[in-house]
Protein backbone atom coordinates (compact mmCIF):
# COMPACT_ATOMS: atom_id res chain seq x y z
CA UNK A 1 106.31 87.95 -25.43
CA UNK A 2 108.62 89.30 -28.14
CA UNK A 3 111.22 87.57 -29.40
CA UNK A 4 113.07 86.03 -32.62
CA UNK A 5 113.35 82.74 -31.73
CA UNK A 6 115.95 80.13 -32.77
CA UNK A 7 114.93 76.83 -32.42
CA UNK A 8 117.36 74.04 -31.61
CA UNK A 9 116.31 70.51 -31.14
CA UNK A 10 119.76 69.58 -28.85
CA UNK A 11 119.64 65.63 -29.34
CA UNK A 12 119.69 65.40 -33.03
CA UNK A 13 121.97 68.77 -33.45
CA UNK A 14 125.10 67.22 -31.06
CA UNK A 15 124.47 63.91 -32.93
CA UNK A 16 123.63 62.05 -29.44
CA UNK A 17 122.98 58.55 -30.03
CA UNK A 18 119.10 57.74 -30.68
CA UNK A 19 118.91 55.44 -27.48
CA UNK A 20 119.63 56.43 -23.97
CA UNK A 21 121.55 54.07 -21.59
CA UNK A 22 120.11 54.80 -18.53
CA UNK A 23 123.29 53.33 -16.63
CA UNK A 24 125.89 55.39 -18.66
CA UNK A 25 128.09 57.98 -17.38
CA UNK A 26 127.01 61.70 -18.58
CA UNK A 27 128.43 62.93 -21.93
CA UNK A 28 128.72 66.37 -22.08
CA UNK A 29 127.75 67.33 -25.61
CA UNK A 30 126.56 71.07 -24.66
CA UNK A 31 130.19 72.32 -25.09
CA UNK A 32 128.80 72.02 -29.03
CA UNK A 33 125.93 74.10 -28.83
CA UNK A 34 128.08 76.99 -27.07
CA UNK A 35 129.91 77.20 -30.19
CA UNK A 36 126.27 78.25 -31.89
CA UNK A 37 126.21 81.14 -29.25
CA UNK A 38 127.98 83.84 -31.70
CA UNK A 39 125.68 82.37 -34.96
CA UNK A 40 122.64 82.77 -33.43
CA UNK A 41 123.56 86.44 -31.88
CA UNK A 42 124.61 87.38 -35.47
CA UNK A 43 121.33 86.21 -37.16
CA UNK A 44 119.67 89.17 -34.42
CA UNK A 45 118.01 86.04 -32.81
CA UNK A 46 117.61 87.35 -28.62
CA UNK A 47 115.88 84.00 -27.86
CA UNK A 48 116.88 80.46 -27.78
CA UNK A 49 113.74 77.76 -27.71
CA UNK A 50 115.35 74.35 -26.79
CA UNK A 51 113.24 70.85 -27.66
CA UNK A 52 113.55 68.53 -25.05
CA UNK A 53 116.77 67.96 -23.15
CA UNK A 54 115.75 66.52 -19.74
CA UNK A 55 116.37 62.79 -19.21
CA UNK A 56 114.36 60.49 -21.57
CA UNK A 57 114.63 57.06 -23.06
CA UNK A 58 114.95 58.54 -27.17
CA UNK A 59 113.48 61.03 -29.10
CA UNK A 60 113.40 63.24 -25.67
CA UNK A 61 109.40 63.42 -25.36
CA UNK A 62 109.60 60.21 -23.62
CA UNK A 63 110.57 61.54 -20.24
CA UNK A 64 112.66 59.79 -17.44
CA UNK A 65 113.62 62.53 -14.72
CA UNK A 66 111.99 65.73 -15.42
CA UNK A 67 114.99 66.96 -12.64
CA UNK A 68 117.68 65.82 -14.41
CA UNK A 69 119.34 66.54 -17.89
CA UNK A 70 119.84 63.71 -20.37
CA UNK A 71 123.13 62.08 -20.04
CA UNK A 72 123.40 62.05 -23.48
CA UNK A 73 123.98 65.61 -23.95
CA UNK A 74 125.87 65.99 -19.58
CA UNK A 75 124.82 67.20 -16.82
CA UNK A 76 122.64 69.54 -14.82
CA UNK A 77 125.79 71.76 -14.47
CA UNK A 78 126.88 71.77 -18.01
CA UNK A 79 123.38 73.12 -18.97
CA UNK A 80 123.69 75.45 -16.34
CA UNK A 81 126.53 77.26 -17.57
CA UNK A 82 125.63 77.28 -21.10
CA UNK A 83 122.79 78.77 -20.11
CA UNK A 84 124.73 81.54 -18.04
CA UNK A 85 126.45 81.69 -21.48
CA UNK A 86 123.69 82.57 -23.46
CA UNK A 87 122.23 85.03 -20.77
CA UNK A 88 125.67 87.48 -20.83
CA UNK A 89 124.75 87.48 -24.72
CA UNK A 90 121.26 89.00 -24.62
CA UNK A 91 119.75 85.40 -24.91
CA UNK A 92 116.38 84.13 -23.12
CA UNK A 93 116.22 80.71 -22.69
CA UNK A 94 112.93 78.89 -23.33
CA UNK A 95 112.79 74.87 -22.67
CA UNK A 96 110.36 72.17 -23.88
CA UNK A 97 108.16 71.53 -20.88
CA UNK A 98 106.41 67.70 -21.57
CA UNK A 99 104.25 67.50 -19.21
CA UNK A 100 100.96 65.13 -20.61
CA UNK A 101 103.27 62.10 -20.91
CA UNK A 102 106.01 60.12 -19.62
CA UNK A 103 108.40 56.74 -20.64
CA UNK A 104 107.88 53.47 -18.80
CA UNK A 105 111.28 53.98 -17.41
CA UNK A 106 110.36 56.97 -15.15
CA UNK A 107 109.94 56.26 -11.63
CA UNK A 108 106.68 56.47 -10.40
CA UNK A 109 105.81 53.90 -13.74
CA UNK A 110 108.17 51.24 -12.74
CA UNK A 111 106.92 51.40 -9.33
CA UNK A 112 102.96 50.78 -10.58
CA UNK A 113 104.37 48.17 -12.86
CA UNK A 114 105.99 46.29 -10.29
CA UNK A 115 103.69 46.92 -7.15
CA UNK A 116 100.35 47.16 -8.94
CA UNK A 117 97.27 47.64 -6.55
CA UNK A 118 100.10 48.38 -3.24
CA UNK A 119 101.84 51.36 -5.60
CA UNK A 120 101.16 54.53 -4.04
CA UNK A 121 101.50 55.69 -7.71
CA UNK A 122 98.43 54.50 -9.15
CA UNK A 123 96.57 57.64 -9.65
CA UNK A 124 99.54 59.28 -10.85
CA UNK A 125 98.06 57.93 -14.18
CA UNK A 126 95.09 58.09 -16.22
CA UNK A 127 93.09 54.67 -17.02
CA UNK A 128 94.92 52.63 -14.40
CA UNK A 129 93.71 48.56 -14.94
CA UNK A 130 95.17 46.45 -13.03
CA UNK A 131 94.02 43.05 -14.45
CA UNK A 132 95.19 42.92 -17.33
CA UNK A 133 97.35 45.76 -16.49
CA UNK A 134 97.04 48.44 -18.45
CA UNK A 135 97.17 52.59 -18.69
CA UNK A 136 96.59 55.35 -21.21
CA UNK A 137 99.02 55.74 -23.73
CA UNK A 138 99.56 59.51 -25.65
CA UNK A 139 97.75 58.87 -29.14
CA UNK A 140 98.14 55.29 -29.31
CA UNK A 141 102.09 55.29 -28.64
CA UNK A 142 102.64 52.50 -26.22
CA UNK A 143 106.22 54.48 -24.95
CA UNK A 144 104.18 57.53 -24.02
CA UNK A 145 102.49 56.98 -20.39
CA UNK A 146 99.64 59.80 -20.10
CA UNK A 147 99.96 61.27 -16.22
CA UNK A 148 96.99 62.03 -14.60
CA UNK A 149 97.76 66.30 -14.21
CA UNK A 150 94.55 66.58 -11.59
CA UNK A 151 96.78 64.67 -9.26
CA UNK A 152 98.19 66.75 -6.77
CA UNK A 153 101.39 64.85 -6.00
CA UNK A 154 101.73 64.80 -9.93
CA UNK A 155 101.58 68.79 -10.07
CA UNK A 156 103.64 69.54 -7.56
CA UNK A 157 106.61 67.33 -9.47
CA UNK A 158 106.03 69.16 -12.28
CA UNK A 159 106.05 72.52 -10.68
CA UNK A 160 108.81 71.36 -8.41
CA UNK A 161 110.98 70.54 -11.79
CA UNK A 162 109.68 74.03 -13.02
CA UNK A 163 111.30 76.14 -10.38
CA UNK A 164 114.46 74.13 -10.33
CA UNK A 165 114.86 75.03 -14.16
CA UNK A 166 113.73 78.56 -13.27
CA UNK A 167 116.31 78.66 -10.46
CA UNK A 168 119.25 76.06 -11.86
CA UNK A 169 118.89 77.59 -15.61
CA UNK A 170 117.71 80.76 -15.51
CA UNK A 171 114.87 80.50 -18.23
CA UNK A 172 112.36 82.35 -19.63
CA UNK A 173 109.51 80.31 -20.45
CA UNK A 174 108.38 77.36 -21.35
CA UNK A 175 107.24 75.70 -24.64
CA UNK A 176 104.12 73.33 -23.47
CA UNK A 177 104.49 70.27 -25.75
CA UNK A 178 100.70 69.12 -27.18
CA UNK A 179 99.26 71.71 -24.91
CA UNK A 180 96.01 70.62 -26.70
CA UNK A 181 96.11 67.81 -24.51
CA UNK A 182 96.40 69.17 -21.22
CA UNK A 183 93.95 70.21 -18.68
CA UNK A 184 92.91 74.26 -18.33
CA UNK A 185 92.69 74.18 -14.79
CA UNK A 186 96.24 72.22 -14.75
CA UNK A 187 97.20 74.92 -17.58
CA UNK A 188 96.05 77.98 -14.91
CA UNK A 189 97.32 76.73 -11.77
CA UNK A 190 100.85 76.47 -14.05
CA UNK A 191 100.59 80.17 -14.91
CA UNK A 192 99.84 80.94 -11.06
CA UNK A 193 103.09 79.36 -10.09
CA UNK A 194 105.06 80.82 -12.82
CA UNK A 195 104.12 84.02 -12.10
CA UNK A 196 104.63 83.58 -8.43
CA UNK A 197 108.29 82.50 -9.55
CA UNK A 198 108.47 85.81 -11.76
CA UNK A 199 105.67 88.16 -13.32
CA UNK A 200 107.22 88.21 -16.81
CA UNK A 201 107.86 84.31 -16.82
CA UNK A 202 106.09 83.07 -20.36
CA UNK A 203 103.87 80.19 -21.56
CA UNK A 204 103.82 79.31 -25.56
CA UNK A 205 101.89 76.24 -26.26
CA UNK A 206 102.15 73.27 -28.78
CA UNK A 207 98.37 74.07 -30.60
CA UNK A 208 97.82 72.55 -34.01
CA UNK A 209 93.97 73.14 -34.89
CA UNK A 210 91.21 74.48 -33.35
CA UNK A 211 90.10 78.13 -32.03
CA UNK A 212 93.35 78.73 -30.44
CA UNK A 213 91.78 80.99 -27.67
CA UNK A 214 90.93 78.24 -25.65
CA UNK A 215 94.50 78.71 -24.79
CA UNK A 216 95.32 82.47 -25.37
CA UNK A 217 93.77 83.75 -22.21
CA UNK A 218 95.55 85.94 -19.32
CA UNK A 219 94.78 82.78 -17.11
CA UNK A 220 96.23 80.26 -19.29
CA UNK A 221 98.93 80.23 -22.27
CA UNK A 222 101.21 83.95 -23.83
CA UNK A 223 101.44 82.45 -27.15
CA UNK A 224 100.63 79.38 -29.04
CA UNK A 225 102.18 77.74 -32.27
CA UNK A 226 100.92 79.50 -35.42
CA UNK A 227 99.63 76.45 -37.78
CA UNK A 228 96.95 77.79 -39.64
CA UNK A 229 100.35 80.29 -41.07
CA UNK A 230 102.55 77.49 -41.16
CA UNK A 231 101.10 75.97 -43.98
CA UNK A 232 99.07 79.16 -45.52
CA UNK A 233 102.94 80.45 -46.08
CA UNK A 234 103.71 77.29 -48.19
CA UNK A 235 100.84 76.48 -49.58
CA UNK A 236 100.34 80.07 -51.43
CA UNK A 237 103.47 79.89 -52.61
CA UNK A 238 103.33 76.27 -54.14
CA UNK A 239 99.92 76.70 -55.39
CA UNK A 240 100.09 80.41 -56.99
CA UNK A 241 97.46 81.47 -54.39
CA UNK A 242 98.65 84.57 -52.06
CA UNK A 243 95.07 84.51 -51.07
CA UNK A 244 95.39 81.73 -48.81
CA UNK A 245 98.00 83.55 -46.64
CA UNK A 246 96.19 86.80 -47.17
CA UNK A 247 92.24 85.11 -46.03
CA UNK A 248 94.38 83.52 -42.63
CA UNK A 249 95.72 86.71 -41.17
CA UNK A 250 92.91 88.67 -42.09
CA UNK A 251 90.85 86.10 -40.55
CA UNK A 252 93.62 86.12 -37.45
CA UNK A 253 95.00 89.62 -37.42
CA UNK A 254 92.80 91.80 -39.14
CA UNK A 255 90.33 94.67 -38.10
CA UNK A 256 88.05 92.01 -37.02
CA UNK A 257 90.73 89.55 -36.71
CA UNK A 258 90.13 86.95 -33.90
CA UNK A 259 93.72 87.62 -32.60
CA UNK A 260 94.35 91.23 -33.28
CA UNK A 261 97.18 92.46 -30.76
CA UNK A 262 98.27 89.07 -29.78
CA UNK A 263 101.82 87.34 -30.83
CA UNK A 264 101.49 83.77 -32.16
CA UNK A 265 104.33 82.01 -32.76
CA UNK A 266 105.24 81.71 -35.97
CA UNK A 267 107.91 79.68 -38.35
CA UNK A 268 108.17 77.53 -41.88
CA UNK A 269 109.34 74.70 -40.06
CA UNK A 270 110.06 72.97 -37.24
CA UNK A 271 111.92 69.76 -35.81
CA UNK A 272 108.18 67.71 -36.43
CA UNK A 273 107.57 69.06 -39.87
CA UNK A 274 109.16 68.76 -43.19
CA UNK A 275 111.89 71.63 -43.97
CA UNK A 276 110.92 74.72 -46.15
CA UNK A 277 113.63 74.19 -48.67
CA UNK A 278 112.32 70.58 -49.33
CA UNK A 279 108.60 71.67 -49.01
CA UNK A 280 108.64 74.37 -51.38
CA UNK A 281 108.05 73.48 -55.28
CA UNK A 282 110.48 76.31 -56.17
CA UNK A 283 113.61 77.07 -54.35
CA UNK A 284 113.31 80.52 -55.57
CA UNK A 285 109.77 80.67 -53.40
CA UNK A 286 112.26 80.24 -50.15
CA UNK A 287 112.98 84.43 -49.68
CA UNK A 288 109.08 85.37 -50.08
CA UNK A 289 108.66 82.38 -47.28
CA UNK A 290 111.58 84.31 -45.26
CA UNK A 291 110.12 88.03 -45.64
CA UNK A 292 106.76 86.65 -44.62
CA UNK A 293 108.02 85.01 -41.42
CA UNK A 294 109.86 88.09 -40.51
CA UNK A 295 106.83 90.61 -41.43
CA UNK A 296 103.45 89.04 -40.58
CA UNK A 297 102.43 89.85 -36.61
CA UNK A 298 103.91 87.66 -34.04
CA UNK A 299 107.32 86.23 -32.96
CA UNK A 300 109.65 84.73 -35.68
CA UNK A 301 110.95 81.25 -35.22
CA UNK A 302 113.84 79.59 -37.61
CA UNK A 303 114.39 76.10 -36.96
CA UNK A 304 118.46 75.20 -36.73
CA UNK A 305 119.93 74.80 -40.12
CA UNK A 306 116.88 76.75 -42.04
CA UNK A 307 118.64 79.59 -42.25
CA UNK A 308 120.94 78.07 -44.71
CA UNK A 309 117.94 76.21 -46.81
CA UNK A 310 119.31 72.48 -44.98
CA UNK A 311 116.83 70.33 -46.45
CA UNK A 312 115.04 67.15 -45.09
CA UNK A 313 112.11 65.32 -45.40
CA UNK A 314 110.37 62.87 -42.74
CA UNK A 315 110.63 59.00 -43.80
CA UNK A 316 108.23 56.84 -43.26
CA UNK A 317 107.15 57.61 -39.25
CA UNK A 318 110.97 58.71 -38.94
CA UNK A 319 112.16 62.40 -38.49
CA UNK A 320 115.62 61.89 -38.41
CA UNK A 321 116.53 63.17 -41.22
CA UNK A 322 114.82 66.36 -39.85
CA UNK A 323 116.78 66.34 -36.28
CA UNK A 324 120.41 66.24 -38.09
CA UNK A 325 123.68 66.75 -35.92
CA UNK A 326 125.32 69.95 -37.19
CA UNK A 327 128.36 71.91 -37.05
CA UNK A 328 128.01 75.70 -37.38
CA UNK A 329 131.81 76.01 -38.08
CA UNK A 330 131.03 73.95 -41.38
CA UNK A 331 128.19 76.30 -42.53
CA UNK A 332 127.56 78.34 -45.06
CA UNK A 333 129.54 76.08 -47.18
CA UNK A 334 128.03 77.52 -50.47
CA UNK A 335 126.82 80.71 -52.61
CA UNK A 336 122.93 79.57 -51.90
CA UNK A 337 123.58 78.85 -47.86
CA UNK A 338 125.40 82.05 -48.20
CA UNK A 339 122.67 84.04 -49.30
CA UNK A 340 120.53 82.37 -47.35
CA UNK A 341 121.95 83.22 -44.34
CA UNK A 342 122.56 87.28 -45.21
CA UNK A 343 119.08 87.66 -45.71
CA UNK A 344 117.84 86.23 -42.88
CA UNK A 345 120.24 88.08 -40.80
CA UNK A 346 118.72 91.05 -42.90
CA UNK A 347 115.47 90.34 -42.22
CA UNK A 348 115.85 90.03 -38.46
CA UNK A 349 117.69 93.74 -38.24
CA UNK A 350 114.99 95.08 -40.35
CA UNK A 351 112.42 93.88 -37.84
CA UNK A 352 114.65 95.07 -34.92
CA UNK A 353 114.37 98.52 -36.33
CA UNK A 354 110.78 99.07 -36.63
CA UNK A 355 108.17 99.27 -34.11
CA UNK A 356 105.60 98.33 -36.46
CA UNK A 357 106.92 95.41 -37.11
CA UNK A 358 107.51 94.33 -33.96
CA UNK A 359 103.86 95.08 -32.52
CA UNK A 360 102.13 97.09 -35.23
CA UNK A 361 98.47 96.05 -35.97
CA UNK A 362 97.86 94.17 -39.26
CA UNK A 363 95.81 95.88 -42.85
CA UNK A 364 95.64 93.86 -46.26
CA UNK A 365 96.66 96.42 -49.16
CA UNK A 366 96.78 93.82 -51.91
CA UNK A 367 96.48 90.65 -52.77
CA UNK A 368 96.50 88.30 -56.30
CA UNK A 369 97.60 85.00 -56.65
CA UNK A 370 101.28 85.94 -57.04
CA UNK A 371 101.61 88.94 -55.15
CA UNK A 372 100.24 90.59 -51.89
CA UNK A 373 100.85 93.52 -49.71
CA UNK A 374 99.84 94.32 -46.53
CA UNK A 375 100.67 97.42 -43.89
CA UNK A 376 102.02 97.16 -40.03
CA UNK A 377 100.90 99.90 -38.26
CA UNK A 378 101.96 101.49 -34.93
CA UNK A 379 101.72 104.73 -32.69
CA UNK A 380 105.22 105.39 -33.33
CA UNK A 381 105.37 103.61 -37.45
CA UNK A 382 104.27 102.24 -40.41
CA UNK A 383 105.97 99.29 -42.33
CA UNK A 384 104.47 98.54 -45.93
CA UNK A 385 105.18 94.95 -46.75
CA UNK A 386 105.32 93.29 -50.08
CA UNK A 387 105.88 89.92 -51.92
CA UNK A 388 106.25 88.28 -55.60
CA UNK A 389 106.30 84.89 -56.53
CA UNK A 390 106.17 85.50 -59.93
CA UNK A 391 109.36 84.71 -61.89
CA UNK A 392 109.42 88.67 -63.39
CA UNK A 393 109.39 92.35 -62.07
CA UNK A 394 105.61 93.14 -61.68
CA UNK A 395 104.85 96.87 -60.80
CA UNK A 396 101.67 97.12 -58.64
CA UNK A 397 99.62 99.99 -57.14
CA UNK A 398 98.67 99.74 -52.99
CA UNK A 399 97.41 102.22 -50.75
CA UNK A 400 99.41 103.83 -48.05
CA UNK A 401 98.08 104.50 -44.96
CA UNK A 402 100.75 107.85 -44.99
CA UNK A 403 102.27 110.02 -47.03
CA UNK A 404 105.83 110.47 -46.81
CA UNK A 405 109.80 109.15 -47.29
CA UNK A 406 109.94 105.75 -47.26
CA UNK A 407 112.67 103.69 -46.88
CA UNK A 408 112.86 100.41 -48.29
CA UNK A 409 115.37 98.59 -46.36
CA UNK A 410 115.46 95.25 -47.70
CA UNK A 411 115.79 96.76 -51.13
CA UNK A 412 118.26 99.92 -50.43
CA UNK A 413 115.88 102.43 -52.18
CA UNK A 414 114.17 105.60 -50.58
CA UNK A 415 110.60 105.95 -52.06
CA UNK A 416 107.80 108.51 -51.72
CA UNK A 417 104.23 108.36 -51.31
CA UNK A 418 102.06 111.19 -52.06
CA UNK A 419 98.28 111.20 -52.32
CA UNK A 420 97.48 107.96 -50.27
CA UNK A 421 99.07 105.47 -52.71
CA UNK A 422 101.96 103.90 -54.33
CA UNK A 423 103.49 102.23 -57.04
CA UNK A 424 105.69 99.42 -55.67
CA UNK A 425 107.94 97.89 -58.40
CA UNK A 426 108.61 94.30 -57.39
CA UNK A 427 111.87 91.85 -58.70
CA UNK A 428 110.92 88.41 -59.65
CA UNK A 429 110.67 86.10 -56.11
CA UNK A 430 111.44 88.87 -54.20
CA UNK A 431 110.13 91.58 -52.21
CA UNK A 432 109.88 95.14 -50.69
CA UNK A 433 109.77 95.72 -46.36
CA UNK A 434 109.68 99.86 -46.37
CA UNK A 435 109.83 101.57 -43.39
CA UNK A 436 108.52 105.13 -42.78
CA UNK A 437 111.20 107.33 -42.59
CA UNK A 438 111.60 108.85 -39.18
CA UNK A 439 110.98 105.39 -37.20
């Protein structure tokens, strides 16, 4: 898996209404998100990750049909063409998969419910009791049914809905929502039929703590969500303390790192989480964020409307305000949403362009509580990366793994190194990305 990934969360970006009536007529709302197509192809994005857009009764991890599309946003062909869309633009299309959990209004619960003990859909649960009645409910949530995945009638709905996406839709992979929670041998007879439906076809899973290779195994999951980063990335920044950031992807990426050569997924924020702009103590502290996403090893993820610093903070157990309908006509309506934007889509060409980036292996050069370097290196390149959160120029000295032209393309500047080391100036919340010349 490599990819820059924009994340859309279709529900709260089309402004679809917060309950689903389950006896309405479809309203197609994806006719919005094809006017996104030529944003997110600008920003160099080549992959489109969308949260959860099959039938549900809300929030969209509270599934109904896992074969149909919710009505809220239209209809099975709708997605199917804006899908087609996206494909003649370079675009993979990755889908939330929600498999651990259900709503009480899909089928197979509403039968149980009614029949009880005569259902034929009893073990398509986990901790059936019949008197009282009662099942397992996902963390407490009474909405959230937990299916029982060893069930083989259960599976093969699941993988039945997976080839019709595969087939209907045309995507890519799937994003495994709280893959923590789900079985390994359920997780490895997925990636069995997935790659009997097409070799390349790839897993990322929802992992929050833990070692995450339980998961990252040939067998089981491509990629998994890069936490431990997540909030490294933030908290250095807010606390002064590169070596946070710098301690994690040693720890992860480094020349003993526990996941050297693999591609988490990374981002500052997502549709669950708090947005960067609002997280971050010092809006100035949002471009060392941005060249850190875009540099460290894995695949970069921006979450709709973070490319413009859109703010929004959860309230109380509520993340609307973090879900907001959008228009991308309307956007950037400012200098700072503006800038924003540029540098993103500056980031995501300098990655494009270097190999090292894109796969190189991962060496700390320096680190102090506001600044830290590191190097990406790869048979074919070498990227020095650099960052300061300090609010003036600082000039700092860092090894170089070659000598040679260097061009720093984030900055515009050509710089040499001779005798193994260099002496990078840095502007105040700001950065350096160069490139060896050549690559």
């Amino acid at each position: 898996m490599n990819h820059t990934f924009y994340h859309i969360y279709p529900l709260g970006l089309t402004g679809a209404p917060e309950r689903n009536d389950l006896d309405s007529v479809p309203v197609s709302r994806f006719s919005e998100i094809e006017n996104w197509i030529g944003h997110i192809v600008e920003g160099g994005f080549d992959a489109v990750y969308f949260g959860p857009l099959f039938e549900s009764e809300s929030h969209g991890y509270d599934t109904v049909d896992y074969y149909r599309v919710d009505r809220r946003l239209g209809t099975n062909n709708d997605f199917a063409q804006l899908c087609r869309k996206m494909k003649d633009k370079g675009l993979a299309v990755y889908v939330d998969g929600v498999f651990n959990h259900v709503s009480r209004s899909f089928r197979a619960f509403r039968d149980l419910e009614s029949r009880k003990g005569e259902s034929p859909c009893r073990d398509w649960f986990r901790d059936v009791s019949l008197e009282p009645f009662h099942v397992r409910c996902w963390e407490g949530h009474d909405s959230l049914v937990e299916l029982n995945l060893s069930n083989r009638d259960v599976r093969n709905h699941i993988f039945g809905a997976v080839e019709m996406w595969y087939r209907e839709f045309g995507i890519k992979g799937l994003r495994l929502d709280v893959a923590y929670c789900l079985d390994k041998d359920f997780l490895e007879e997925l990636r069995r039929f997935t790659r009997s439906l097409d070799p390349d076809f790839q897993l990322l899973g929802e992992v929050i703590h833990g070692d995450y290779r339980q998961w990252l195994d040939h067998d089981l999951l491509d990629s998994v969500t890069n936490y431990e980063c997540y909030k490294g990335i933030h908290s250095s920044l807010n606390d002064n303390n590169f070596f946070e950031i710098a301690y994690s992807l040693n720890r992860l990426f480094g020349a003993e790192g526990i996941y050297r050569g693999r591609r988490l997924y990374n981002f500052i924020d997502n549709h669950d989480v708090n947005r960067i702009a609002s997280v971050l103590q010092k809006p100035a502290h949002f471009y060392n964020a941005l060249i850190l996403l875009y540099t460290i090893p894995g695949n970069p993820s921006v979450y709709y409307g973070s490319e413009w610093q859109l703010r929004g903070v959860k309230e109380g157990h509520s993340d609307r305000n973090l879900r907001p309908a959008l228009r991308c006509s309307e956007h950037p309506s400012n200098e700072e949403e503006m800038s924003s934007w540029e540098n993103h889509c500056r980031m995501a060409s300098i990655r494009h362009s270097s190999e090292a980036l894109q796969s190189g292996s991962y060496r700390e050069l320096y680190k102090s509580s506001n600044q830290f370097a590191f190097a990406r290196e790869s048979g074919r390149g070498v990227a020095l990366c650099a960052v300061n959160s300090a609010d003036r120029e600082v000039q700092i000295k860092i090894p170089a793994p070659e000598d040679g032209l260097y061009e720093d393309r984030l900055n515009g500047e050509t710089v040499r190194v001779e005798g193994g080391s260099l002496s990078l100036r840095l502007w105040p919340n700001w950065g350096a990305v160069l490139i060896r010349s050549g690559e």
